[in-house]
Protein backbone atom coordinates (compact mmCIF):
# COMPACT_ATOMS: atom_id res chain seq x y z
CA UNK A 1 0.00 0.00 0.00
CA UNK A 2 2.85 2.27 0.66
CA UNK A 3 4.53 1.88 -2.46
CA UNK A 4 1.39 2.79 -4.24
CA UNK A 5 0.52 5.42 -1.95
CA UNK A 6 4.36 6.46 -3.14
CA UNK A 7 3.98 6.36 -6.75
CA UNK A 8 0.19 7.86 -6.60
CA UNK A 9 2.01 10.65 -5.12
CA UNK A 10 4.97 11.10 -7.67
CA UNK A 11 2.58 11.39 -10.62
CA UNK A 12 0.69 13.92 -8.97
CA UNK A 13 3.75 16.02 -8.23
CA UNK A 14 5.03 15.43 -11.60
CA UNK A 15 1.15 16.37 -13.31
CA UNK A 16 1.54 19.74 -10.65
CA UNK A 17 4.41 20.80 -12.45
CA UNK A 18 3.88 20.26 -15.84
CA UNK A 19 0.36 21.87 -15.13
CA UNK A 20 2.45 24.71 -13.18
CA UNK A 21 5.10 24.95 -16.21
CA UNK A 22 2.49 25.05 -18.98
CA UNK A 23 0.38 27.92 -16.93
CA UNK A 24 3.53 29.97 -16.98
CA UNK A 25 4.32 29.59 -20.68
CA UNK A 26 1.09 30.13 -21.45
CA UNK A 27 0.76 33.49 -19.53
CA UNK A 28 3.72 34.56 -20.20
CA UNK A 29 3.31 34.18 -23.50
CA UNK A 30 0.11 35.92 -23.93
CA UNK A 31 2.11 39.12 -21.77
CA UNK A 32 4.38 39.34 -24.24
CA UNK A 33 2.29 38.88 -27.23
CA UNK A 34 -0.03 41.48 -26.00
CA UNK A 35 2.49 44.20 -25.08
CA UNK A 36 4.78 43.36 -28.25
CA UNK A 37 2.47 42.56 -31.07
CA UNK A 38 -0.73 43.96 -29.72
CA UNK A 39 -2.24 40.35 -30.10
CA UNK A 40 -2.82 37.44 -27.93
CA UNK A 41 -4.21 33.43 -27.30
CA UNK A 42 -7.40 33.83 -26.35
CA UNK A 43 -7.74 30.00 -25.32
CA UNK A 44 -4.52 29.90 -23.24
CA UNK A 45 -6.38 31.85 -20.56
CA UNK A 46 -9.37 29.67 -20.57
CA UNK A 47 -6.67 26.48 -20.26
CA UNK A 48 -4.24 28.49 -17.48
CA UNK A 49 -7.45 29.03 -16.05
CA UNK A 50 -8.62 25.42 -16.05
CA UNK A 51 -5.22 24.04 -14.95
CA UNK A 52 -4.91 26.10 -12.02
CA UNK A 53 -8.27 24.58 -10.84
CA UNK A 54 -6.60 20.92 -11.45
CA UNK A 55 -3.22 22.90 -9.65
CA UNK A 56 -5.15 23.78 -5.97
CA UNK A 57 -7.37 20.33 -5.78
CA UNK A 58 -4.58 18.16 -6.51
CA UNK A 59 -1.91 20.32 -4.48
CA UNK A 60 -4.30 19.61 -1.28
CA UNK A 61 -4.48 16.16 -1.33
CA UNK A 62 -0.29 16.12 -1.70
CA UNK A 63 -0.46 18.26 1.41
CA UNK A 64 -3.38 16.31 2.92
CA UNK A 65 -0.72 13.38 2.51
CA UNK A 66 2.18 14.90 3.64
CA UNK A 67 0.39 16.44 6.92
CA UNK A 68 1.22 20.31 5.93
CA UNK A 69 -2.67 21.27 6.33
CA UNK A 70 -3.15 23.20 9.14
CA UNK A 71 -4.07 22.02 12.36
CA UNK A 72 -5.05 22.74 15.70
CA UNK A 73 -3.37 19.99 18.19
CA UNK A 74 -3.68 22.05 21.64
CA UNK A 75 -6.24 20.11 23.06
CA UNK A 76 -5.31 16.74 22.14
CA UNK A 77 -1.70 16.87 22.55
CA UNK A 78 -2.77 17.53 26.32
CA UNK A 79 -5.09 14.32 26.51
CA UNK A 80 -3.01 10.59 27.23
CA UNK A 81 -2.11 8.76 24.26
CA UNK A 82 -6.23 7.12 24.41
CA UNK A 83 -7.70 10.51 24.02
CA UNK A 84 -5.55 11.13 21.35
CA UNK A 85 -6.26 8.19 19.30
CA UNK A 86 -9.81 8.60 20.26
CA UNK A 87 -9.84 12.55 18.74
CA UNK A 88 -7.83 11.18 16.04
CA UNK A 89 -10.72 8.77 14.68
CA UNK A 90 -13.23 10.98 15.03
CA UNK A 91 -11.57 13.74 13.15
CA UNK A 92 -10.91 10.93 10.26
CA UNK A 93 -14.50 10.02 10.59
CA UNK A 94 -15.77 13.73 10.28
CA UNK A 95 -13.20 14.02 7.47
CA UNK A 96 -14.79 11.30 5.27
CA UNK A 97 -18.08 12.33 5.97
CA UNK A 98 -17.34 15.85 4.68
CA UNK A 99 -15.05 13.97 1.67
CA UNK A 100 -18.80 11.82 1.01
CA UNK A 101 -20.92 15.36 0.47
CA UNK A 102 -18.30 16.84 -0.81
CA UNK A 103 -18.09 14.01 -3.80
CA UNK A 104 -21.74 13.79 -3.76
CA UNK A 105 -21.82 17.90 -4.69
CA UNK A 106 -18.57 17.08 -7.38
CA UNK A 107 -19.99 13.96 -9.31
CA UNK A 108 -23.69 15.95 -9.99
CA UNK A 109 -21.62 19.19 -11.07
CA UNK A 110 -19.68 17.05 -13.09
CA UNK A 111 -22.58 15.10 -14.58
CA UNK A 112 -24.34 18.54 -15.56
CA UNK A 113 -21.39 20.37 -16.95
CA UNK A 114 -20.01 17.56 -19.42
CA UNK A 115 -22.68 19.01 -21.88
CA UNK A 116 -21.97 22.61 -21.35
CA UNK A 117 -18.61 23.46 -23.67
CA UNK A 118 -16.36 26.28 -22.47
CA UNK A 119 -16.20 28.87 -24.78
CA UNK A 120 -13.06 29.76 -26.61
CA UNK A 121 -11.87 26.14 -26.20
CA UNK A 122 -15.12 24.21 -26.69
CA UNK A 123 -14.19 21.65 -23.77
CA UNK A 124 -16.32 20.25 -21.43
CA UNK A 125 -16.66 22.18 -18.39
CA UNK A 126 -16.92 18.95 -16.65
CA UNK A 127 -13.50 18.48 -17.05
CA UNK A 128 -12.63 21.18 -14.37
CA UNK A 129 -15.33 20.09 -12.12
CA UNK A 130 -13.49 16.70 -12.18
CA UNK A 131 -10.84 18.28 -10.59
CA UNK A 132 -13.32 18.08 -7.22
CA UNK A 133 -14.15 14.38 -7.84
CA UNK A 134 -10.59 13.84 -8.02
CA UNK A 135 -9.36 15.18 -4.64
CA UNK A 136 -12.59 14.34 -3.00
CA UNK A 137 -11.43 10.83 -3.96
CA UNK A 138 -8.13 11.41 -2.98
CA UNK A 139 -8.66 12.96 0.72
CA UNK A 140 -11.05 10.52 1.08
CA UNK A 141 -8.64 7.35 0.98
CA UNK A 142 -6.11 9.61 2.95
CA UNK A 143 -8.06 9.89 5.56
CA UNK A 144 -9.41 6.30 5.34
CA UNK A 145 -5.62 5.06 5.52
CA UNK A 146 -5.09 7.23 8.90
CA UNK A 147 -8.30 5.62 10.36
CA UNK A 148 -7.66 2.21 9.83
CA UNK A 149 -3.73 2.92 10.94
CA UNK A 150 -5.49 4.72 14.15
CA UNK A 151 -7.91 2.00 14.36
CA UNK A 152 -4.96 -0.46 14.50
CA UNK A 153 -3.22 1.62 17.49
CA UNK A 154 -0.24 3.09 14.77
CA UNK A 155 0.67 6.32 16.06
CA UNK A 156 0.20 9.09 13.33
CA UNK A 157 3.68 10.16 11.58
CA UNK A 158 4.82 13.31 12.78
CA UNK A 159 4.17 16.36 11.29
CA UNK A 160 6.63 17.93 8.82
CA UNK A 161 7.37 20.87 11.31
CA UNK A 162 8.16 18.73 13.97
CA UNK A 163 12.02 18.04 14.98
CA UNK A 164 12.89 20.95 12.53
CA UNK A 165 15.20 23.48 14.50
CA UNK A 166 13.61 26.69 15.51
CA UNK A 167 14.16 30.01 13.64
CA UNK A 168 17.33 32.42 14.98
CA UNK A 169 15.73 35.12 16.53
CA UNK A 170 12.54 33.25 17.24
């Protein structure tokens, strides 16, 4: 599981940045089409505009899975290692509930907007609502991963921050 989990991750860090590196050409090239030859691509900003949808909903599962979102741990860094677990579960369980509506919201926007076209490019606009479905899916089996490991008394692995040294001056 934690090879695929590894490789699932490395194509969606590779898709980021050709997304990211085609945005920038494409924008870039439009600047200095419009302020050099008083022209422009009228589809690249539909596309840039497309990819950087695809660019924020994949980018937060990667985060999801590397444990950069934001969190507050107060509380439950104070209970015993019991309470922990036990607010650990529940905030999985909450998690998937909200990744269920959440996909339940995605799949009917998608299912409407395949038959409306965008348009300069024509393409479905279902295509960027996939984006949703996508990292619905993908938070979902993050957080189903951390309830089973939590479920099997695993301890969580440690945030990114933690064990870092602190800032000079801090």
């Amino acid at each position: 599981m934690t090879r695929l989990a590894t490789r699932a991750t490395a194509v969606a860090e590779a898709l980021l940045a050709l997304a990211l590196a085609a945005m920038v050409i494409m924008v870039f090239g439009n600047v200095v089409l419009r302020y050099a030859f008083d022209s422009g691509i009228t589809v690249s900003e539909e596309l840039s505009r497309f990819l950087f949808v695809w660019v924020t909903f994949l980018g937060a599962v990667i985060v999801m899975g590397q444990g950069g979102h934001l969190g507050f741990d107060l509380v439950a860094r104070a209970l015993p290692r019991a309470g922990r677990q036990l607010c650990r579960i529940l905030s999985d369980l909450l998690i998937l509930l909200c990744c269920g509506v959440f996909l339940w919201g995605a799949w009917s926007q998608v299912a409407i907007n395949l038959s409306n076209h965008a348009p300069v490019s024509g393409l479905p606009l279902g295509w960027a609502y996939a984006a949703a479905l996508v990292a619905g899916i993908g938070l979902g089996l993050i957080a189903l991963a951390d309830l089973l490991a939590a479920l099997a008394g695993r301890d969580p692995p440690a945030p990114p921050h933690e064990g870092l040294p602190a800032e000079p001056g801090a």
